[in-house]
C-alpha atoms as a PDB file:
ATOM      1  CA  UNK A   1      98.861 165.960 164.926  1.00  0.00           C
ATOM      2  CA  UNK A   2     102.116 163.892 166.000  1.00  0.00           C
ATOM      3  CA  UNK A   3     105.343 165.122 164.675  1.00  0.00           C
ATOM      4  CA  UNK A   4     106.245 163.450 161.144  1.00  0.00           C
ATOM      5  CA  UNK A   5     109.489 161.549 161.391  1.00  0.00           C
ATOM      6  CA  UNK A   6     111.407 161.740 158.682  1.00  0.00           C
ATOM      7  CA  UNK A   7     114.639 160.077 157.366  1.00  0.00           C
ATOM      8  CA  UNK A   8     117.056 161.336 155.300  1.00  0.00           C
ATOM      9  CA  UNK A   9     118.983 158.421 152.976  1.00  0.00           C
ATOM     10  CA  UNK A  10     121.636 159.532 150.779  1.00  0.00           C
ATOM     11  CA  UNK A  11     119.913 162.600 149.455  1.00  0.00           C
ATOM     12  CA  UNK A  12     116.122 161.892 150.029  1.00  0.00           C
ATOM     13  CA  UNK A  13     113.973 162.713 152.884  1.00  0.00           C
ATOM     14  CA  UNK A  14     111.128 160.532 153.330  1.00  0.00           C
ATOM     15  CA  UNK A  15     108.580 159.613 155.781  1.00  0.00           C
ATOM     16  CA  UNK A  16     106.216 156.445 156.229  1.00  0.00           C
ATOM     17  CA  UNK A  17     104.407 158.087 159.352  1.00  0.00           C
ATOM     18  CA  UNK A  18     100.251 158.323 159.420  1.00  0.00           C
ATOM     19  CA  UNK A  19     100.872 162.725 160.107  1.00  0.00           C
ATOM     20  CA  UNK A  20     102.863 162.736 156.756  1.00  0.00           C
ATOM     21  CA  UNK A  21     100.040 160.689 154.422  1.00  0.00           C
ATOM     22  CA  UNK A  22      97.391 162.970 156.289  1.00  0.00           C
ATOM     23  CA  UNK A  23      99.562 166.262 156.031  1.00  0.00           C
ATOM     24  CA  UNK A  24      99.884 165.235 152.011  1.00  0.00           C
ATOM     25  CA  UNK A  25      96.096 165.356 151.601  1.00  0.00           C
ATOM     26  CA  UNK A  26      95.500 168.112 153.457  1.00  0.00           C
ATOM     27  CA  UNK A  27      98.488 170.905 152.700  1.00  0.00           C
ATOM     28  CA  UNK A  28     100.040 169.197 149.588  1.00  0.00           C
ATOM     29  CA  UNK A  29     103.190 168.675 151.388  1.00  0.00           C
ATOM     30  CA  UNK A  30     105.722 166.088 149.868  1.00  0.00           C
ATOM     31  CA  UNK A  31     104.837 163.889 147.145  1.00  0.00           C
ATOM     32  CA  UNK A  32     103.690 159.836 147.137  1.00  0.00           C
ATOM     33  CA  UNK A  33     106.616 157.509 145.605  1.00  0.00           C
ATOM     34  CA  UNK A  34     105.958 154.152 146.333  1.00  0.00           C
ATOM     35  CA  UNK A  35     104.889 153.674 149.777  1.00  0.00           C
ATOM     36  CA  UNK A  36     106.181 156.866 151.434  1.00  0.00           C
ATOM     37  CA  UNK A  37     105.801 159.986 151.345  1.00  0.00           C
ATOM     38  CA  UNK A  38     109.179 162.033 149.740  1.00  0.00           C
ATOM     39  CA  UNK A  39     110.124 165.615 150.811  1.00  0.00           C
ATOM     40  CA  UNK A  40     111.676 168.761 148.613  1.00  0.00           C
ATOM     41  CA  UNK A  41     114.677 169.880 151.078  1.00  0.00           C
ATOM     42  CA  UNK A  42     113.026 173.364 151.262  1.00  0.00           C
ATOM     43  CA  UNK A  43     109.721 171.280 152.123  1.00  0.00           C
ATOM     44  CA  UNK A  44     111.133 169.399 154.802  1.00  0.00           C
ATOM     45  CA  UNK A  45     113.344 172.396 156.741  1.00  0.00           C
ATOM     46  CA  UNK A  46     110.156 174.412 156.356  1.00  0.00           C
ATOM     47  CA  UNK A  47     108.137 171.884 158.264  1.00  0.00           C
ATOM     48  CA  UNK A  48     110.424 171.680 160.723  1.00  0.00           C
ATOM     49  CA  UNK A  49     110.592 174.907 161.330  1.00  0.00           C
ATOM     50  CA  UNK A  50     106.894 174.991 162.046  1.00  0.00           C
ATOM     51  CA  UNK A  51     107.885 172.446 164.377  1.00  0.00           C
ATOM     52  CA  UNK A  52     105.721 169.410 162.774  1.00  0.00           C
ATOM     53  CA  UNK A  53     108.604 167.561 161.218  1.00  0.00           C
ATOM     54  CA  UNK A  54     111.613 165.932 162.700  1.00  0.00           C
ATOM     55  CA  UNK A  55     114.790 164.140 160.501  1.00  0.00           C
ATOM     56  CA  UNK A  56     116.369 161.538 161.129  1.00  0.00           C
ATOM     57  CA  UNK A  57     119.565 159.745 160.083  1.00  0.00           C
ATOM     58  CA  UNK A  58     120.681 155.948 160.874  1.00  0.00           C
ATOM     59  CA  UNK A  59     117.867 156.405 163.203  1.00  0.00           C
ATOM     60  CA  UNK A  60     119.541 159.286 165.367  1.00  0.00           C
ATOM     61  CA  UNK A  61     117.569 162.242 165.646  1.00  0.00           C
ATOM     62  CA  UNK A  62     119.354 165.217 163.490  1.00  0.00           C
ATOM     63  CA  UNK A  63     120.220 168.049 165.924  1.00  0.00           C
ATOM     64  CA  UNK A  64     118.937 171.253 164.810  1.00  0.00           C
ATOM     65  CA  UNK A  65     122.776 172.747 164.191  1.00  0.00           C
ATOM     66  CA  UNK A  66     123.432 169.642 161.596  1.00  0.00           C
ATOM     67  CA  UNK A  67     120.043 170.248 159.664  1.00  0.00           C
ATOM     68  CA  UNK A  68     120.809 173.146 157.772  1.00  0.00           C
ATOM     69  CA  UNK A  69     124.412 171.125 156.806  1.00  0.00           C
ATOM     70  CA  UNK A  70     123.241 168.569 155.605  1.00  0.00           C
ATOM     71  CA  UNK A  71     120.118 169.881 152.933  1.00  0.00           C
ATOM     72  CA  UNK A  72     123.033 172.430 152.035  1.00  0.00           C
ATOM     73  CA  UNK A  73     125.050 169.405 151.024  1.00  0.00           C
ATOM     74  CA  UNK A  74     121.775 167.684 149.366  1.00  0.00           C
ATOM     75  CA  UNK A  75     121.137 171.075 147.117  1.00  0.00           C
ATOM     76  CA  UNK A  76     124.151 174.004 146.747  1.00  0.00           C
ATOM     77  CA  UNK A  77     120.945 176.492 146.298  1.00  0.00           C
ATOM     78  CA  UNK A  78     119.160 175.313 149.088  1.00  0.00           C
ATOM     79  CA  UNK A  79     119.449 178.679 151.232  1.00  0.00           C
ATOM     80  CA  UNK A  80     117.868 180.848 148.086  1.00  0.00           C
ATOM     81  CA  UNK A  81     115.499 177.953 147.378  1.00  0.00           C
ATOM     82  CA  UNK A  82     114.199 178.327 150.959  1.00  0.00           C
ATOM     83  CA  UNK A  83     113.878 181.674 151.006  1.00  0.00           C
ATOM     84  CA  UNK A  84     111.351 181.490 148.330  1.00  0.00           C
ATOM     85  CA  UNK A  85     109.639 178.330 149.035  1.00  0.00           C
ATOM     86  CA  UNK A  86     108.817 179.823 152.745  1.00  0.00           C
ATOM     87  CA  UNK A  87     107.787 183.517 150.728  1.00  0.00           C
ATOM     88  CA  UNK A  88     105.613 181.818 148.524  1.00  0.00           C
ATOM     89  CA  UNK A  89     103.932 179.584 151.045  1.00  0.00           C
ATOM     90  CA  UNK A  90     103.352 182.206 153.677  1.00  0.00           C
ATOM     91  CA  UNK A  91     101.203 183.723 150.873  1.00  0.00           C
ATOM     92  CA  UNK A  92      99.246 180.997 150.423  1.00  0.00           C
ATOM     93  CA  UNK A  93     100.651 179.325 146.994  1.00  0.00           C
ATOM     94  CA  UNK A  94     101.002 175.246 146.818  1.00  0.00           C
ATOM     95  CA  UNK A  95     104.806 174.918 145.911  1.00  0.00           C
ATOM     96  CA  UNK A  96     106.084 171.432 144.323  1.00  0.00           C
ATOM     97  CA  UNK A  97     109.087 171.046 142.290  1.00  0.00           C
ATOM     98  CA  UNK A  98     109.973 171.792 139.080  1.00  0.00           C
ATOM     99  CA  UNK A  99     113.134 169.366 138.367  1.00  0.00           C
ATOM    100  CA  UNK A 100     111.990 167.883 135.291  1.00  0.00           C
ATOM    101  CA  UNK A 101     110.954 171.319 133.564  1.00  0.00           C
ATOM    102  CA  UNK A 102     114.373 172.914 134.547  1.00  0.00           C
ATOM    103  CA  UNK A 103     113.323 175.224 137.346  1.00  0.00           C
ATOM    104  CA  UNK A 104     113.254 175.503 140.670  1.00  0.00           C
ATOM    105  CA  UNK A 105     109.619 174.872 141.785  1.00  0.00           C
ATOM    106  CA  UNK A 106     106.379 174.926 139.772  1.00  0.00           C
ATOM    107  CA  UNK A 107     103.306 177.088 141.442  1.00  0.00           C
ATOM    108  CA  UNK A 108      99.784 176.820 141.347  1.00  0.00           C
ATOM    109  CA  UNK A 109      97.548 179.974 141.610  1.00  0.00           C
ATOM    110  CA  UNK A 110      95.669 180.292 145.059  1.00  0.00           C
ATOM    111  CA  UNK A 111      92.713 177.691 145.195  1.00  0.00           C
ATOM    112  CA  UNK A 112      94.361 175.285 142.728  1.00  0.00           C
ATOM    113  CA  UNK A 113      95.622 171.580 143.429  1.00  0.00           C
ATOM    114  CA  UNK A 114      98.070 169.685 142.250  1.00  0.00           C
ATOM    115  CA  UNK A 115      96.332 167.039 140.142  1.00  0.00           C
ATOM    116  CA  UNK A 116      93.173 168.911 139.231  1.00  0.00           C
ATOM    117  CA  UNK A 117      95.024 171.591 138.051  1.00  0.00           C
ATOM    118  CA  UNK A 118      98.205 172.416 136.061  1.00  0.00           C
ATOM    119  CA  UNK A 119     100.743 175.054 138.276  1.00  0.00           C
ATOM    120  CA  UNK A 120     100.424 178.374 137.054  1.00  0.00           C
ATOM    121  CA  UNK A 121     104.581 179.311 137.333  1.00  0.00           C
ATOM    122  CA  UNK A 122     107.528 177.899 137.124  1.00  0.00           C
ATOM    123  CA  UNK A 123     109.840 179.686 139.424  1.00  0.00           C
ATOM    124  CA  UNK A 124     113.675 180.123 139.375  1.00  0.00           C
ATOM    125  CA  UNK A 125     115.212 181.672 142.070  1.00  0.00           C
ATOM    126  CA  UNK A 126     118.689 183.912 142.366  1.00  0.00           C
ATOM    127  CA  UNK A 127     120.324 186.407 144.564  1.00  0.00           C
ATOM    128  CA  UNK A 128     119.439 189.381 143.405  1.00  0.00           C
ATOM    129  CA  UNK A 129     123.216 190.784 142.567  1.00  0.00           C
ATOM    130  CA  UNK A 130     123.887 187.688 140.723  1.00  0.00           C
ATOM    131  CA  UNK A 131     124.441 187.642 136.563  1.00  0.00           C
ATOM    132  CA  UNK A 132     121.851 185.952 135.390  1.00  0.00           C
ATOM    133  CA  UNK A 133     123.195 183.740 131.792  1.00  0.00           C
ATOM    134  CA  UNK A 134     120.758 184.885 129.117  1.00  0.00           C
ATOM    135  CA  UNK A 135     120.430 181.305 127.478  1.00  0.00           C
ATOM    136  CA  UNK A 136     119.554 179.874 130.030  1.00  0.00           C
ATOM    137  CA  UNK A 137     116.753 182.205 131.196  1.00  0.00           C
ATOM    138  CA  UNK A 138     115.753 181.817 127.556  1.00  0.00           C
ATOM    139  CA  UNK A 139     115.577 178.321 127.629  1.00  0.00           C
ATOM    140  CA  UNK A 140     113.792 178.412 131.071  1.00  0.00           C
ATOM    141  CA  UNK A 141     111.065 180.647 129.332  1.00  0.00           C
ATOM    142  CA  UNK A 142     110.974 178.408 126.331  1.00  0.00           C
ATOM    143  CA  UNK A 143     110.167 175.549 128.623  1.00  0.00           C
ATOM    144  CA  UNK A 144     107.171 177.285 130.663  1.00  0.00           C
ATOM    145  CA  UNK A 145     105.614 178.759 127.897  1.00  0.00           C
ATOM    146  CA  UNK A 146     105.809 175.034 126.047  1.00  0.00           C
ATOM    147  CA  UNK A 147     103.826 173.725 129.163  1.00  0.00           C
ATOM    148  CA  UNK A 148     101.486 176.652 129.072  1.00  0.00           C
ATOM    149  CA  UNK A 149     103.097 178.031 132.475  1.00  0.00           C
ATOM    150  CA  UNK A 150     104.520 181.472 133.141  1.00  0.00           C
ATOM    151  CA  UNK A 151     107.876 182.062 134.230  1.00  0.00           C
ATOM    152  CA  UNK A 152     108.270 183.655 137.820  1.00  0.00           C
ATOM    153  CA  UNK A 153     111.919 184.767 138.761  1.00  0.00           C
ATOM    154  CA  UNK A 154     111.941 185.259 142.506  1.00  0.00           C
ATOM    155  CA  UNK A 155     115.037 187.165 143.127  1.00  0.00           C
ATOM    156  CA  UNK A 156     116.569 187.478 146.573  1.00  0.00           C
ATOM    157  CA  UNK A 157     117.986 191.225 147.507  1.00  0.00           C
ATOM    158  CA  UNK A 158     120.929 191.524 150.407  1.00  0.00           C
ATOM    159  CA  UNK A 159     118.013 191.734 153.281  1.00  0.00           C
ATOM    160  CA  UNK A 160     116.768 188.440 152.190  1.00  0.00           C
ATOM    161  CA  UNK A 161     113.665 189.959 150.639  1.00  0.00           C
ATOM    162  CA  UNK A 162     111.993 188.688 147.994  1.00  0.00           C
ATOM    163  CA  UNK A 163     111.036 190.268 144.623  1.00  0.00           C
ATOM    164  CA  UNK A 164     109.137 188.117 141.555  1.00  0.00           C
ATOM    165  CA  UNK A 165     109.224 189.351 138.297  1.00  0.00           C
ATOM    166  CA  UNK A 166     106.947 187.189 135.846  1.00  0.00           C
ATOM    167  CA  UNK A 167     107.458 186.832 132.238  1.00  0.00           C
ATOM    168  CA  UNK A 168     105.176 185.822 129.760  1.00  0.00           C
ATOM    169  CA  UNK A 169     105.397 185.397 125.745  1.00  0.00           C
ATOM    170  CA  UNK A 170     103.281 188.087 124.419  1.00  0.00           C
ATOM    171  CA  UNK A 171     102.254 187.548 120.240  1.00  0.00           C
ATOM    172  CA  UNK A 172     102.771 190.752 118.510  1.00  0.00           C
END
């Protein structure tokens, strides 16, 4: 399969290319808006890694030093974002984002698709010796267990490691 190119506008990342339609269906990679296919950041440095994805911008091919820049610029959190989204793919999990229930990323168990299925977790991530603000983690949990979801909390220790504590409601 041919590189996808991909070109980053203002904030978004999107591609038009045959390999990202075909990568979509197959791996669950980006979403469909309109007539192109739209990247997460994380999404699009982790395909690049994997060398399958290039970016562009004004049609100039990013160099690899600039990448990293500019999705830091697109999302402050993109390093701890990344270092979660990559965890959680390596093990297999279909990863999408979570931006209109609050979170990070929403996660669907192993063997589940987007569209046939509803994601299992919605996942916020944090460096591990971060505070974490207790209304807002409530509200977070609020908001997963309202759309039947657990909350993961994939926290990131000083060796970039990751560690996922789930929470569920549990009736008394």
């Amino acid at each position: 399969m041919e590189k996808i190119q991909t070109h980053l506008i203002g904030k978004t990342l999107t591609s038009n290319s045959k390999s990202a339609y075909q990568m979509s269906k197959k791996s669950y990679f980006g979403e469909k808006v309109g007539e192109k296919i739209q990247y997460m950041p994380t999404e699009a440095f982790y395909l690049f890694e994997k060398n399958q994805l290039e970016i562009f911008q004004k049609s100039k091919k990013l160099p690899n030093e600039e990448i990293v820049k500019k999705l830091q610029k697109i999302d402050k959190k993109f390093q701890e974002k990344y270092i979660v989204f990559k965890d959680l793919r390596k093990k297999g999990y279909i990863v999408k984002t979570a931006l209109k229930f609050g979170a990070e990323f929403r996660v669907y168990s192993k063997g589940k698709k987007p569209g046939q299925e509803h994601a299992k977790w919605l996942v916020i991530t944090e460096k591990e010796s971060n505070k974490i603000n207790w209304h807002e983690f409530s509200s977070k949990n609020r908001v997963a267990h309202s759309t039947k979801k657990n909350l993961l909390l994939g926290l990131i220790d000083e060796e970039g490691k990751v560690i996922y504590y789930e929470i569920s409601w549990i009736k008394p």
